[in-house]
Protein backbone atom coordinates (compact mmCIF):
# COMPACT_ATOMS: atom_id res chain seq x y z
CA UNK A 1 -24.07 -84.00 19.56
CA UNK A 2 -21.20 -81.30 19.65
CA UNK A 3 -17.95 -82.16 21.39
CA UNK A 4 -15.40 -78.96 21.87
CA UNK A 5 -11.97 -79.51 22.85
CA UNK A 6 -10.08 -76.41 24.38
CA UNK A 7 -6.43 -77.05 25.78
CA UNK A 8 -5.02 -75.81 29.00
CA UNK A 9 -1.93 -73.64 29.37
CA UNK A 10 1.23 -73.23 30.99
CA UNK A 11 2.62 -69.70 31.51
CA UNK A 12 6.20 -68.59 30.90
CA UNK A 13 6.57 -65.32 31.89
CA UNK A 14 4.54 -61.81 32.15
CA UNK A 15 1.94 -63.00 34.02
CA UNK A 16 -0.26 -60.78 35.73
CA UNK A 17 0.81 -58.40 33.32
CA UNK A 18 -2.71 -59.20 31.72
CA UNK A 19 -4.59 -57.73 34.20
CA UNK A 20 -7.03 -54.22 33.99
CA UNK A 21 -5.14 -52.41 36.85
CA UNK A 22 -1.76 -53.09 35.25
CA UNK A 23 -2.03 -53.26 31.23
CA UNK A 24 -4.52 -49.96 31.26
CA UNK A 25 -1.42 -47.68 32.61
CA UNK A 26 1.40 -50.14 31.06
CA UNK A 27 1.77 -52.34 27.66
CA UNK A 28 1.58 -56.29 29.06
CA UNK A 29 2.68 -58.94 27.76
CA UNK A 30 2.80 -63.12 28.32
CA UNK A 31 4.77 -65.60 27.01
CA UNK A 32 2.81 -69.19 26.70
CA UNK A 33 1.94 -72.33 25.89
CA UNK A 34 -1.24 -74.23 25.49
CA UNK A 35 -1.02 -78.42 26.45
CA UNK A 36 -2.61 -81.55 25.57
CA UNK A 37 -4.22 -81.61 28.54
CA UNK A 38 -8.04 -80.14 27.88
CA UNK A 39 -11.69 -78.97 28.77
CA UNK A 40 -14.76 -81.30 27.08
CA UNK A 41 -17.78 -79.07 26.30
CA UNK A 42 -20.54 -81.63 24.91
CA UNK A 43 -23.95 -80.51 24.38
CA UNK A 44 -26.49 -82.70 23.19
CA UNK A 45 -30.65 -82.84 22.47
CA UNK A 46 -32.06 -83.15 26.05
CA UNK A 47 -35.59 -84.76 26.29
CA UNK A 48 -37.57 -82.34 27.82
CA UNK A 49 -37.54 -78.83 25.63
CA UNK A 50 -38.68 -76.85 28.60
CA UNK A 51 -35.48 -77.55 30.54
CA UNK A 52 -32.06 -77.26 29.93
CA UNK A 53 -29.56 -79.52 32.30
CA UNK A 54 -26.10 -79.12 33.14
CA UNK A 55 -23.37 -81.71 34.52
CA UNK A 56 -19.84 -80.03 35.57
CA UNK A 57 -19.30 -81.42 38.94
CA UNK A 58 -22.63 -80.89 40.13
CA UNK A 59 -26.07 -81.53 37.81
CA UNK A 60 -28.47 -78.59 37.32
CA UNK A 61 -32.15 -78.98 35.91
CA UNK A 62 -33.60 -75.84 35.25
CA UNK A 63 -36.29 -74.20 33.41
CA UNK A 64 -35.53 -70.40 33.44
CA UNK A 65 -31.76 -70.24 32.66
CA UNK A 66 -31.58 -66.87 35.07
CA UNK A 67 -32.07 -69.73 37.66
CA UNK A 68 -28.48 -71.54 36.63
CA UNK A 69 -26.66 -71.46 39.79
CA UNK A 70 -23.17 -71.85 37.60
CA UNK A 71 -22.11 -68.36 37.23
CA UNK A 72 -20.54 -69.13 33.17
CA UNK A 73 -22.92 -71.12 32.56
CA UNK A 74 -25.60 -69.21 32.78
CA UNK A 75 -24.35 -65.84 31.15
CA UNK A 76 -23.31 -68.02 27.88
CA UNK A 77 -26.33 -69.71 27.80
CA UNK A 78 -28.39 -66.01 28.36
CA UNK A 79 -25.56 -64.89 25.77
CA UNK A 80 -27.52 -67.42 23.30
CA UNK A 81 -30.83 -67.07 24.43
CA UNK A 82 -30.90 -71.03 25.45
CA UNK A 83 -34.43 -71.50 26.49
CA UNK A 84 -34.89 -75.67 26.60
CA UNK A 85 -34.08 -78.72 25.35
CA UNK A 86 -30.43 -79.30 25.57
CA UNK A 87 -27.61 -80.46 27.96
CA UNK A 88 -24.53 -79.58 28.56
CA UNK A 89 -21.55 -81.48 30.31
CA UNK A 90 -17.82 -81.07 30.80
CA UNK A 91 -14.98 -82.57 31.34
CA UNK A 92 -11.55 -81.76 32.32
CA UNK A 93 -7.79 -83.44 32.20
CA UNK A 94 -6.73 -81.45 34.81
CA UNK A 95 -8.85 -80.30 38.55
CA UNK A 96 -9.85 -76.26 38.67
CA UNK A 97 -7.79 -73.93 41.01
CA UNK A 98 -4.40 -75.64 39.66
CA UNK A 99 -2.59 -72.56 37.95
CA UNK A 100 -3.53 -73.70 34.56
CA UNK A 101 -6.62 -71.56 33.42
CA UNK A 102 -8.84 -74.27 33.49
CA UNK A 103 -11.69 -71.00 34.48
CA UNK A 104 -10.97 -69.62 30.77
CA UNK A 105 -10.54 -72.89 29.17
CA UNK A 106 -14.11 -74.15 30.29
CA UNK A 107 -15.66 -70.57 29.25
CA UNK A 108 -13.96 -70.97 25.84
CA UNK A 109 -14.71 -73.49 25.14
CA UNK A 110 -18.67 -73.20 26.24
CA UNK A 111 -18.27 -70.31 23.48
CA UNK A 112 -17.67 -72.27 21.08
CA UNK A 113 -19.70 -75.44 21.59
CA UNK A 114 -22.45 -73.08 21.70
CA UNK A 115 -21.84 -70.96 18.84
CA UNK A 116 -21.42 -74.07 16.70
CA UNK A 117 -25.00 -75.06 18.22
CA UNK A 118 -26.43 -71.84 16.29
CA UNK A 119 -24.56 -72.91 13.02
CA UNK A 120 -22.15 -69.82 13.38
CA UNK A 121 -19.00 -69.32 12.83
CA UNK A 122 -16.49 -68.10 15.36
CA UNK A 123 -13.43 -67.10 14.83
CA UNK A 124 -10.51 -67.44 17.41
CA UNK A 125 -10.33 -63.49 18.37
CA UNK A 126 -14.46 -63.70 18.59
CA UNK A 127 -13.69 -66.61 20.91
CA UNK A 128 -11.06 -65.06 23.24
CA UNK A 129 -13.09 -61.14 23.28
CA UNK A 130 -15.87 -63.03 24.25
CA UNK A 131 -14.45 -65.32 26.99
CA UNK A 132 -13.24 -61.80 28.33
CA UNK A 133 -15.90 -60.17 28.59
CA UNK A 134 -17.83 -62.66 30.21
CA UNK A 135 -15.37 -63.73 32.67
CA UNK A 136 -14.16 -59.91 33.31
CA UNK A 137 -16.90 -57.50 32.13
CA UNK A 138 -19.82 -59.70 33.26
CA UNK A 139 -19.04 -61.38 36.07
CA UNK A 140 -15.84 -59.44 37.67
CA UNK A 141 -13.71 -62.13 38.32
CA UNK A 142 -10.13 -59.98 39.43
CA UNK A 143 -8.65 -61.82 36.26
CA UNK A 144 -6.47 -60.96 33.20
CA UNK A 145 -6.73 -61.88 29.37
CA UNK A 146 -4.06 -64.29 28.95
CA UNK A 147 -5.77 -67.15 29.78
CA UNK A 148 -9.15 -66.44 27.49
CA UNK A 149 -6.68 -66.00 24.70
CA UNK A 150 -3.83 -68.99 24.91
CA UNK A 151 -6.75 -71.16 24.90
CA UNK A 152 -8.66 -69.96 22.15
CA UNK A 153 -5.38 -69.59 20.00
CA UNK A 154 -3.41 -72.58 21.09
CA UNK A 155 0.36 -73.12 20.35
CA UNK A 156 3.60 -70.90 21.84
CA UNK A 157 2.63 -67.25 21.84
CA UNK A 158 4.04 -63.43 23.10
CA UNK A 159 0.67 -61.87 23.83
CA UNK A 160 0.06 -58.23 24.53
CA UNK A 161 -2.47 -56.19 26.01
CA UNK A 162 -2.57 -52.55 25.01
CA UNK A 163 -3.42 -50.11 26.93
CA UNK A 164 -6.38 -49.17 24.71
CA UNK A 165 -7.72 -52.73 25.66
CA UNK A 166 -6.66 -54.21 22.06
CA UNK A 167 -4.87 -57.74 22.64
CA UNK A 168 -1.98 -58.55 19.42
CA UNK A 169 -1.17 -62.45 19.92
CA UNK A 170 2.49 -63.49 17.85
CA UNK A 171 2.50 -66.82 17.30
CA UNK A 172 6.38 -68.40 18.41
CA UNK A 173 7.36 -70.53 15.26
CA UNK A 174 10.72 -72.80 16.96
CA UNK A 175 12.49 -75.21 15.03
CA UNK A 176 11.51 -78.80 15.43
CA UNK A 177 14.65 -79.87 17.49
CA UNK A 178 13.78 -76.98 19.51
CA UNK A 179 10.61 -77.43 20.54
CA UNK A 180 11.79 -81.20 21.29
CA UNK A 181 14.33 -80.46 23.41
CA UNK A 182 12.29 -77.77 25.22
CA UNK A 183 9.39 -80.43 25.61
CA UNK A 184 11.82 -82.74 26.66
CA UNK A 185 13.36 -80.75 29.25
CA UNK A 186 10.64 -79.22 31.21
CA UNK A 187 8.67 -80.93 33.70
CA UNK A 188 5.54 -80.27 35.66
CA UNK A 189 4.88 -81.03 39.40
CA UNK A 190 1.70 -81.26 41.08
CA UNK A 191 1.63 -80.26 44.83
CA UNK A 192 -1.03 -81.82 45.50
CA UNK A 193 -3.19 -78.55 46.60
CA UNK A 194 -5.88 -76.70 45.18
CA UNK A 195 -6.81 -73.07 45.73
CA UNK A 196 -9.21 -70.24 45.08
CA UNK A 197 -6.95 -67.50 43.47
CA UNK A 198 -9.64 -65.15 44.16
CA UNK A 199 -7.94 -63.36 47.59
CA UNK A 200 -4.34 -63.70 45.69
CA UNK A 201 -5.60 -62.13 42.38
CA UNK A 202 -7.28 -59.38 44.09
CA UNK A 203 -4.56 -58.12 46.59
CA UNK A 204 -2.43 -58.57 42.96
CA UNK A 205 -4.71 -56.24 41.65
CA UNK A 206 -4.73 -53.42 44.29
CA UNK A 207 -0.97 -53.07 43.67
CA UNK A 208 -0.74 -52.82 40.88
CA UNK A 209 -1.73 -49.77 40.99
CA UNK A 210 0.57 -48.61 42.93
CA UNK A 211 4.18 -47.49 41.46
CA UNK A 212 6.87 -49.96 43.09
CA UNK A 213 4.41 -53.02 41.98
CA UNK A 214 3.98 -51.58 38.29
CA UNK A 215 7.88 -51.55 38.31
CA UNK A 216 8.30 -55.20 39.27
CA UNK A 217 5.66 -55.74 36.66
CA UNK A 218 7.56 -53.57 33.89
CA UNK A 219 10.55 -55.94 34.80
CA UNK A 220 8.88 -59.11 34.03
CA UNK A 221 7.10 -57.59 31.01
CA UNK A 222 10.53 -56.66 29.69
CA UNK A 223 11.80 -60.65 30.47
CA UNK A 224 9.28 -61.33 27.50
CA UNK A 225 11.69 -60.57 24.49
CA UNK A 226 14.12 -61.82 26.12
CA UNK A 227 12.67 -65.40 26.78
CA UNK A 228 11.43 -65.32 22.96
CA UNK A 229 15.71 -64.47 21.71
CA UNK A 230 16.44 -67.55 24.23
CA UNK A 231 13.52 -69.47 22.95
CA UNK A 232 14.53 -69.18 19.11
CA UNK A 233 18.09 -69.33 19.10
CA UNK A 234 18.00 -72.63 21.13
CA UNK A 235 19.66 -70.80 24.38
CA UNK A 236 17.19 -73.10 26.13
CA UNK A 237 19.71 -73.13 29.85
CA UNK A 238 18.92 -68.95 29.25
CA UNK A 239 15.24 -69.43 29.19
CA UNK A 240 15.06 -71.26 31.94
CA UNK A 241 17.03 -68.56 34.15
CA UNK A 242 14.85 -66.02 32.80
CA UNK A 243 11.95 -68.53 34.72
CA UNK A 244 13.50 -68.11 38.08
CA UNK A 245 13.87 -64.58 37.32
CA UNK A 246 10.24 -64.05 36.77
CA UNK A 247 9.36 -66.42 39.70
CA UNK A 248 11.51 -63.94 42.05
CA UNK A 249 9.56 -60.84 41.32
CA UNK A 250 6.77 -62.43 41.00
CA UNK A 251 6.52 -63.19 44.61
CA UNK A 252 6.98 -59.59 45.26
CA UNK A 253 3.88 -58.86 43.66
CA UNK A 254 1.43 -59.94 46.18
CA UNK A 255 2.12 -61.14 50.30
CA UNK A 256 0.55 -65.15 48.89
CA UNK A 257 2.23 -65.90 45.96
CA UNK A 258 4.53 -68.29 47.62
CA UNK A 259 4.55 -70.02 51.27
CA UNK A 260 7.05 -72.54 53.08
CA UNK A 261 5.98 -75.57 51.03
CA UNK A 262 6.36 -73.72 47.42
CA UNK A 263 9.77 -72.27 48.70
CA UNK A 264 11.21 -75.92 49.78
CA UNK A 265 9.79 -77.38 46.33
CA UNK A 266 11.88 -74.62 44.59
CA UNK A 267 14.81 -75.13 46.83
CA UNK A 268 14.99 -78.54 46.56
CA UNK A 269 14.55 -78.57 42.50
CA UNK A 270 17.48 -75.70 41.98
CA UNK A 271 19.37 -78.13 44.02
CA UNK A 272 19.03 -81.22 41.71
CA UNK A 273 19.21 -80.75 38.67
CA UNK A 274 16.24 -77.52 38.00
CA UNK A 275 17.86 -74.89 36.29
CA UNK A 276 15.32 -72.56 36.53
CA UNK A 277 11.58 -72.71 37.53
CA UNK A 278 8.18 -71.08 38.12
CA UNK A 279 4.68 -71.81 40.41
CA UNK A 280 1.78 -71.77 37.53
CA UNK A 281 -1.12 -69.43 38.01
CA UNK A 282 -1.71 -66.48 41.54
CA UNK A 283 0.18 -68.87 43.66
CA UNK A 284 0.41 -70.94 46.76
CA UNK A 285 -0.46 -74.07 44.91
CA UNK A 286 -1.06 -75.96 42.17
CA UNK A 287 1.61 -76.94 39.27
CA UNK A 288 5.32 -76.41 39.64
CA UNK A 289 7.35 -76.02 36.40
CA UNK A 290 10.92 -76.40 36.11
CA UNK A 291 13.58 -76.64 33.20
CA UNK A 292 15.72 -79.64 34.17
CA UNK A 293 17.73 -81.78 31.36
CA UNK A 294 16.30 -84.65 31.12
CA UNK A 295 18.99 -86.82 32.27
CA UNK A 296 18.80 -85.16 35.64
CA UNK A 297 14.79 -85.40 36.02
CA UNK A 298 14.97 -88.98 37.84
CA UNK A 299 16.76 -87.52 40.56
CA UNK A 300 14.60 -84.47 41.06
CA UNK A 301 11.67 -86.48 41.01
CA UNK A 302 13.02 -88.68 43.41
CA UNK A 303 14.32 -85.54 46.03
CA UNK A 304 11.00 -83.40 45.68
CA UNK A 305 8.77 -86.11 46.49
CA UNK A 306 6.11 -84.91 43.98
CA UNK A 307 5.05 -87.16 41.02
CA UNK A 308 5.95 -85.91 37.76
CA UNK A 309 3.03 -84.42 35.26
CA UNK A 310 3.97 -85.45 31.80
CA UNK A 311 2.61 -83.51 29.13
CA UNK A 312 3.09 -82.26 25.29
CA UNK A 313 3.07 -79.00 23.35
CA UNK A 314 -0.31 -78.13 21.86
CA UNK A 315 -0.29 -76.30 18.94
CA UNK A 316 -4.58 -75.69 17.75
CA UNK A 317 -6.64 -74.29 20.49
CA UNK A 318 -9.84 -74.83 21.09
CA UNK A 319 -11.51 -77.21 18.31
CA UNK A 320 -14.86 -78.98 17.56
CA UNK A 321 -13.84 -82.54 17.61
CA UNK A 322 -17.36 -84.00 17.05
CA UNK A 323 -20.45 -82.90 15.48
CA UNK A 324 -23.04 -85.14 14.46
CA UNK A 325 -26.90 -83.85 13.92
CA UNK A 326 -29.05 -85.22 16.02
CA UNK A 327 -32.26 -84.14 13.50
């Protein structure tokens, strides 16, 4: 049996910046973190070699692996040539469609499960490129990078796209007190809904290409450094502003990347005690992230009316966390 472990992540700024339409004119770049909140790839012998099953929320028997009615599934497992004999099954922390990149944490960590399956080594770039082009090349999804990547790499990270499709990730070294105090201070909010980003993700990527969108996007891009100086030189009140700041062009981006609900949430936070805050993911729904000292966080649970999502800095990506030979 083979047991991968590939974190989730929670995105500062610069998103959307990873997209086709936008970094293939313009430089983009994210700013990061992966969680310890993850996707469980196990694959194990399965009785009968002609089939291969699957079990994600639904189970799939099948013999001819063109037949796999789970789009990843089914190009990783062609990617392989996977012919019989083994199952796979997943498991997440966190539900799909929540802002997190649960999509790319899933495919990376299918990657990697498998690649372990054919005794080969994979390195962390391997991982990402691949996840990319499966998700992207393959099967079109109107994504960007930065998700394939923060979960391959794990840990704080500025990552850029370049316009000649190359992808550099810097890895954000803070100071222990730092990254406590950050940890401490920011705080995650589920609203309770769950969305398709597909219809967000794809208006998103029709503007892009036009101007006046690739100029709010050169704004946030620019936010990037910025948040890192904040980030390292403990000018954590900063960093959070520069999460509103992001958040407001953000929603200029696309006509659904915020609605009533989302803007009372925000309202409501900046009011007690947030100092700054972002929606996770296209928008609408999912996980809201504010900076609020810690002191204060009682009372802005208590106002916003949405339970509070603790969580912890991850700092290793995806891993194998069991392997055991089943010869």
């Amino acid at each position: 049996m083979i047991i991968t472990r590939t974190p989730f992540r929670i995105s500062f700024i610069g998103g959307g910046s990873d997209m086709p339409s936008y970094y293939k004119r313009f430089p983009g770049c994210v700013l990061s973190s992966t969680i310890n909140k993850f996707m469980y790839i196990a694959s194990h012998r399965f009785f009968d070699k002609n089939k291969v099953r699957l079990k994600y929320s639904k189970t799939e028997t099948i013999q001819n692996i063109n037949n796999i009615k789970h789009p990843i599934f089914r190009e990783v497992l062609k990617k392989f040539n996977f012919e019989g004999g083994i199952e796979f099954s997943s498991i997440a922390d966190v539900p799909s469609g929540t802002g997190m990149g649960s999509s790319s944490s899933f495919t990376v960590g299918l990657l990697h499960n498998a690649y372990v399956n054919r005794k080969k080594y994979v390195s962390k770039e391997t991982l990402a490129r691949d996840a990319c082009e499966i998700e992207i090349d393959i099967l079109n999804e109107p994504i960007g990078k930065q998700d394939q990547y923060a979960a391959s790499y794990g840990g704080i990270n500025a990552i850029q796209f370049n316009t000649d499709d190359s992808v550099n990730v810097e890895k954000i070294y803070l100071k222990k007190s730092i990254l406590t105090e950050l940890e401490r201070n920011l705080v995650l909010f589920y609203t309770g809904e769950k969305r398709a980003a597909h219809t967000i993700l794809e208006e998103q990527k029709r503007n892009l290409l036009q101007d006046k969108y690739a100029g709010y996007m050169k704004h946030m891009v620019s936010l990037v450094n910025e948040a890192k100086s904040f980030l390292i030189n403990n000018k954590l009140d900063d960093f959070a502003r520069t999460l509103s700041e992001n958040w407001e062009i953000k929603k200029k981006l696309s006509s659904n990347v915020s609605n009533e609900m989302i803007d009372r949430i925000y309202r409501v936070a900046m009011k007690n005690g947030a100092i700054g805050g972002k929606l996770l993911g296209a928008g609408e729904s999912g996980f809201f992230l504010f900076y609020c000292p810690y002191k204060k966080q009682q009372i802005l649970e208590d106002k916003i009316g949405l339970k509070k999502f603790d969580f912890k800095f991850e700092s290793e990506g995806s891993k194998v966390i069991h392997y055991s030979d089943e010869d």
